[in-house]
C-alpha atoms as a PDB file:
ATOM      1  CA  UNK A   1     -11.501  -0.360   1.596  1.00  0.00           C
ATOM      2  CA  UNK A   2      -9.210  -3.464   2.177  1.00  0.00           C
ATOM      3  CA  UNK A   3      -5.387  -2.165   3.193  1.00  0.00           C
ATOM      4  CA  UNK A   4      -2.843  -4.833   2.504  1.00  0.00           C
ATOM      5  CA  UNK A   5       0.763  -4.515   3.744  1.00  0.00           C
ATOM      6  CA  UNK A   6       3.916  -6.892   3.315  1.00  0.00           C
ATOM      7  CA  UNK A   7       7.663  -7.131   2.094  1.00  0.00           C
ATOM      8  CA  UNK A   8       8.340  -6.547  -1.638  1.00  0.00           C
ATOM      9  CA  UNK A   9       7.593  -9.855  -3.341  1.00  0.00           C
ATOM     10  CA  UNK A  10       5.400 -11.377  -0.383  1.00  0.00           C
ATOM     11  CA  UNK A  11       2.546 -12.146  -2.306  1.00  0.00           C
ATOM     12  CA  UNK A  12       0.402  -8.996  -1.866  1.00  0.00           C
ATOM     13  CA  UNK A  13      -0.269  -9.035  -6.021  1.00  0.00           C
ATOM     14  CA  UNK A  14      -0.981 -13.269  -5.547  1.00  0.00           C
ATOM     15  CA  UNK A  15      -3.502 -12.602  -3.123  1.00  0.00           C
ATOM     16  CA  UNK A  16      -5.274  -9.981  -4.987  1.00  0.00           C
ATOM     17  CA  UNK A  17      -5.865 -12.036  -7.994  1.00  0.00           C
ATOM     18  CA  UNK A  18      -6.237 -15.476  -6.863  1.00  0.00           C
ATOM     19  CA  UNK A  19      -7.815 -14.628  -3.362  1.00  0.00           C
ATOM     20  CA  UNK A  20      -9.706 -11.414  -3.835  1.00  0.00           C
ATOM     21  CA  UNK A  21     -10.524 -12.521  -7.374  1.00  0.00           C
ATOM     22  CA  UNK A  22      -9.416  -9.130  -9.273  1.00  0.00           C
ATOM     23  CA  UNK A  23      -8.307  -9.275 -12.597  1.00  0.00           C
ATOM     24  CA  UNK A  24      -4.723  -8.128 -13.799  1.00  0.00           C
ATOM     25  CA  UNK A  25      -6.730  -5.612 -15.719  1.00  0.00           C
ATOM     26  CA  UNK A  26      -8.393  -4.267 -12.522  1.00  0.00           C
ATOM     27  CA  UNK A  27      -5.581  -3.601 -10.246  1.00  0.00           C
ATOM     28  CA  UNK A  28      -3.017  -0.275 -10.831  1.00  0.00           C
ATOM     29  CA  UNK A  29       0.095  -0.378 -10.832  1.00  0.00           C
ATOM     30  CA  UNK A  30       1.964   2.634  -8.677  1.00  0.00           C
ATOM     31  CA  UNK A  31      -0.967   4.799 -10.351  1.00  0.00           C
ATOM     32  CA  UNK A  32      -4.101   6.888  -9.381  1.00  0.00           C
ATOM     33  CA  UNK A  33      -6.973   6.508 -11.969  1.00  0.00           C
ATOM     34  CA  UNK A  34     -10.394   4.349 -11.707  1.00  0.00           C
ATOM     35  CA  UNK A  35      -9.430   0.732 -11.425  1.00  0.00           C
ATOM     36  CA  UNK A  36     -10.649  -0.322  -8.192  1.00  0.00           C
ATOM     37  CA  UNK A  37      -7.213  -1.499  -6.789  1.00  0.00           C
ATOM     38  CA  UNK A  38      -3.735  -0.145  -6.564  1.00  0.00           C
ATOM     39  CA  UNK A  39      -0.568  -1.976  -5.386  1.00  0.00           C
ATOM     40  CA  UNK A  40       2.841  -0.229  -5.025  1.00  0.00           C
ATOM     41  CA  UNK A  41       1.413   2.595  -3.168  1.00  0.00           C
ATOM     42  CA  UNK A  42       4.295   3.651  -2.024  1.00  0.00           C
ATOM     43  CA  UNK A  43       5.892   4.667  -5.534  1.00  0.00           C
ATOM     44  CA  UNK A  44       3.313   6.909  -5.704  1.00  0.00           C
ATOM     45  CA  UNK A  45       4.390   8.799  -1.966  1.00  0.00           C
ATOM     46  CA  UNK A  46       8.123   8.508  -3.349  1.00  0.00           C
ATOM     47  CA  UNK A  47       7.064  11.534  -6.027  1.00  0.00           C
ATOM     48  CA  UNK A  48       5.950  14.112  -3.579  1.00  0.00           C
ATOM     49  CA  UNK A  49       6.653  12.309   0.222  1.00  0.00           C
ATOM     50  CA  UNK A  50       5.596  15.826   1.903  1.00  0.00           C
ATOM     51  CA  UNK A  51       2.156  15.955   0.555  1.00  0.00           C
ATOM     52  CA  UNK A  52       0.969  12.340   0.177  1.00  0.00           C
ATOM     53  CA  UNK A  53      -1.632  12.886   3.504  1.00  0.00           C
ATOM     54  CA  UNK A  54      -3.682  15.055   0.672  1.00  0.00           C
ATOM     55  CA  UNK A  55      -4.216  11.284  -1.665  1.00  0.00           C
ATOM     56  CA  UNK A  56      -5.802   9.965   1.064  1.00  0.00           C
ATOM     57  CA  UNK A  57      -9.537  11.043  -0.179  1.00  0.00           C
ATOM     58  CA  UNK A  58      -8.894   8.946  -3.302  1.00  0.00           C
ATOM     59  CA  UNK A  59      -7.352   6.075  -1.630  1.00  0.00           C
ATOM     60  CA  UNK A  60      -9.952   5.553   0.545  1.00  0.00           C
ATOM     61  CA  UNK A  61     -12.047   5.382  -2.319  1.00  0.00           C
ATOM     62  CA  UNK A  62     -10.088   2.196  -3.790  1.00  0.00           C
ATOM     63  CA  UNK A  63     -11.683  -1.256  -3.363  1.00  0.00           C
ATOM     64  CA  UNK A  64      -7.937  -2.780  -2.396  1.00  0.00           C
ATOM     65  CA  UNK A  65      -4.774  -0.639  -1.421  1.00  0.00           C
ATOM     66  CA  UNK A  66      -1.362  -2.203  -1.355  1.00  0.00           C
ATOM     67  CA  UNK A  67       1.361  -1.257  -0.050  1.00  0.00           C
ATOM     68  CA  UNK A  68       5.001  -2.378   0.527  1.00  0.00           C
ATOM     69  CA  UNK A  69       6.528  -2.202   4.198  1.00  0.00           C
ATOM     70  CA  UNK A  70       9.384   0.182   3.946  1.00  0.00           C
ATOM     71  CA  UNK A  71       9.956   0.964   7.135  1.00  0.00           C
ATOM     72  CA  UNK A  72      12.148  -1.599   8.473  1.00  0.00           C
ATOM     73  CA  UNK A  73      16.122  -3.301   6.946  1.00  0.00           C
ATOM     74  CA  UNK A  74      18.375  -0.702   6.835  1.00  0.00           C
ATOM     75  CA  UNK A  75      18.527   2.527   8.051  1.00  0.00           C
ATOM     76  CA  UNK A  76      18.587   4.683   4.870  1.00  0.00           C
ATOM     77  CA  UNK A  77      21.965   7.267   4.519  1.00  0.00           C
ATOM     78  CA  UNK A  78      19.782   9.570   2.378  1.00  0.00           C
ATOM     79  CA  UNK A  79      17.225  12.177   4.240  1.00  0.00           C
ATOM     80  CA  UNK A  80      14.527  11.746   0.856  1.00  0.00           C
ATOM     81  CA  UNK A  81      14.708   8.066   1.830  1.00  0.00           C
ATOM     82  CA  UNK A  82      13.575   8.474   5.273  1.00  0.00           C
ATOM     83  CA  UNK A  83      11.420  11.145   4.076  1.00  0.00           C
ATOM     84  CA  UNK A  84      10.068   8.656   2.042  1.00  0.00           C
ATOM     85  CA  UNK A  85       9.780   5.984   4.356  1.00  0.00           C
ATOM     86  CA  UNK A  86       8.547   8.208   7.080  1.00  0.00           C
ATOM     87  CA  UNK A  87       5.679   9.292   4.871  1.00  0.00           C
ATOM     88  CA  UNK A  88       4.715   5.827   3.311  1.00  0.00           C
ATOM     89  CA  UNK A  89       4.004   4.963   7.131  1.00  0.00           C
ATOM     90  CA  UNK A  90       2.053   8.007   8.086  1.00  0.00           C
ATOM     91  CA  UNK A  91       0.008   7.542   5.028  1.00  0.00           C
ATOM     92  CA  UNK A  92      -0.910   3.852   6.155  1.00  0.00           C
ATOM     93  CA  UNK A  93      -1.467   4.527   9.822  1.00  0.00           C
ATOM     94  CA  UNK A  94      -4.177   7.261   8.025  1.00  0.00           C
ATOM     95  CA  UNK A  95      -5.743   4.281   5.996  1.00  0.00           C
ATOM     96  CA  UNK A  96      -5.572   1.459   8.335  1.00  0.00           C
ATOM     97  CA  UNK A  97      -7.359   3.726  10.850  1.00  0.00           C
ATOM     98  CA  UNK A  98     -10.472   4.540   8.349  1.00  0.00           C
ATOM     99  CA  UNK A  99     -10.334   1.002   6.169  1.00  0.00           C
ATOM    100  CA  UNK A 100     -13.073  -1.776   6.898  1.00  0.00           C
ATOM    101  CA  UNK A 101     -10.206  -4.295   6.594  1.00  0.00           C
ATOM    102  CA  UNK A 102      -6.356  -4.100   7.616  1.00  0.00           C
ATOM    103  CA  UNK A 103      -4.038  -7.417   6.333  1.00  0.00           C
ATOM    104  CA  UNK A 104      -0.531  -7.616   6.472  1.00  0.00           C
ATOM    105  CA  UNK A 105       1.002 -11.046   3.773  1.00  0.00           C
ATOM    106  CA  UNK A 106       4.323 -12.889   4.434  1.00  0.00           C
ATOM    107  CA  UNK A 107       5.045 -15.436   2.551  1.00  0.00           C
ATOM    108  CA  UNK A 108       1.756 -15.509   0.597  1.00  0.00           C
ATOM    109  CA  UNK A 109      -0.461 -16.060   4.238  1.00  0.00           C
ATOM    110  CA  UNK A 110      -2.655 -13.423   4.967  1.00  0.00           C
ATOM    111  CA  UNK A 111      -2.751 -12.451   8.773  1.00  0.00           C
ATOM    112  CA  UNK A 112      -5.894 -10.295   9.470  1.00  0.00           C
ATOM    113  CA  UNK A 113      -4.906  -7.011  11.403  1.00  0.00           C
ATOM    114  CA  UNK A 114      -8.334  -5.710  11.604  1.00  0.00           C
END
């Protein structure tokens, strides 16, 4: 499984289809079901923050997982927001540790993590 982190808008979808070569067809959007990618994981952990260590099994069986960096900017005023936030980090740190490939994207440029 490839894990691929970045800002909102930093070219995580871009690199998907034009690098990894997945069609628009093959990549879910902020939902679990047999397509072999997923971007906008962390939609996903924003419906149930407390229990998104038990998706992991599925994840891991994704091709591609992407996932938007929430965890930096502002400090959020709400506690489900840094629920939220808290959780969509947890839940990467648990797939960068078991994925073959870790890549964070600014500004479209792929920087290998692992």
């Amino acid at each position: 499984m490839i894990l691929i982190v970045g800002a909102k808008a930093a070219g995580k979808l871009d690199y998907l289809t034009q690098s990894l070569g997945y069609a628009e067809e093959a990549i879910a959007d902020a939902v679990l079901d047999d397509r072999p990618a997923l971007v906008n994981l962390q939609e996903i952990v924003k419906v149930d923050p407390q229990h998104c260590l038990g998706l992991l099994p599925e994840l891991l069986r994704k091709e591609v997982v992407a996932c938007n960096e929430v965890g930096s900017g502002v400090i959020p005023i709400s506690n489900a927001d840094t629920e939220w936030r808290e959780a969509t980090g947890r839940l990467c740190n648990a797939l960068a540790c078991q994925a073959d490939q870790v890549l964070r994207i600014v500004c479209g440029i792929p920087t290998v993590l692992k």
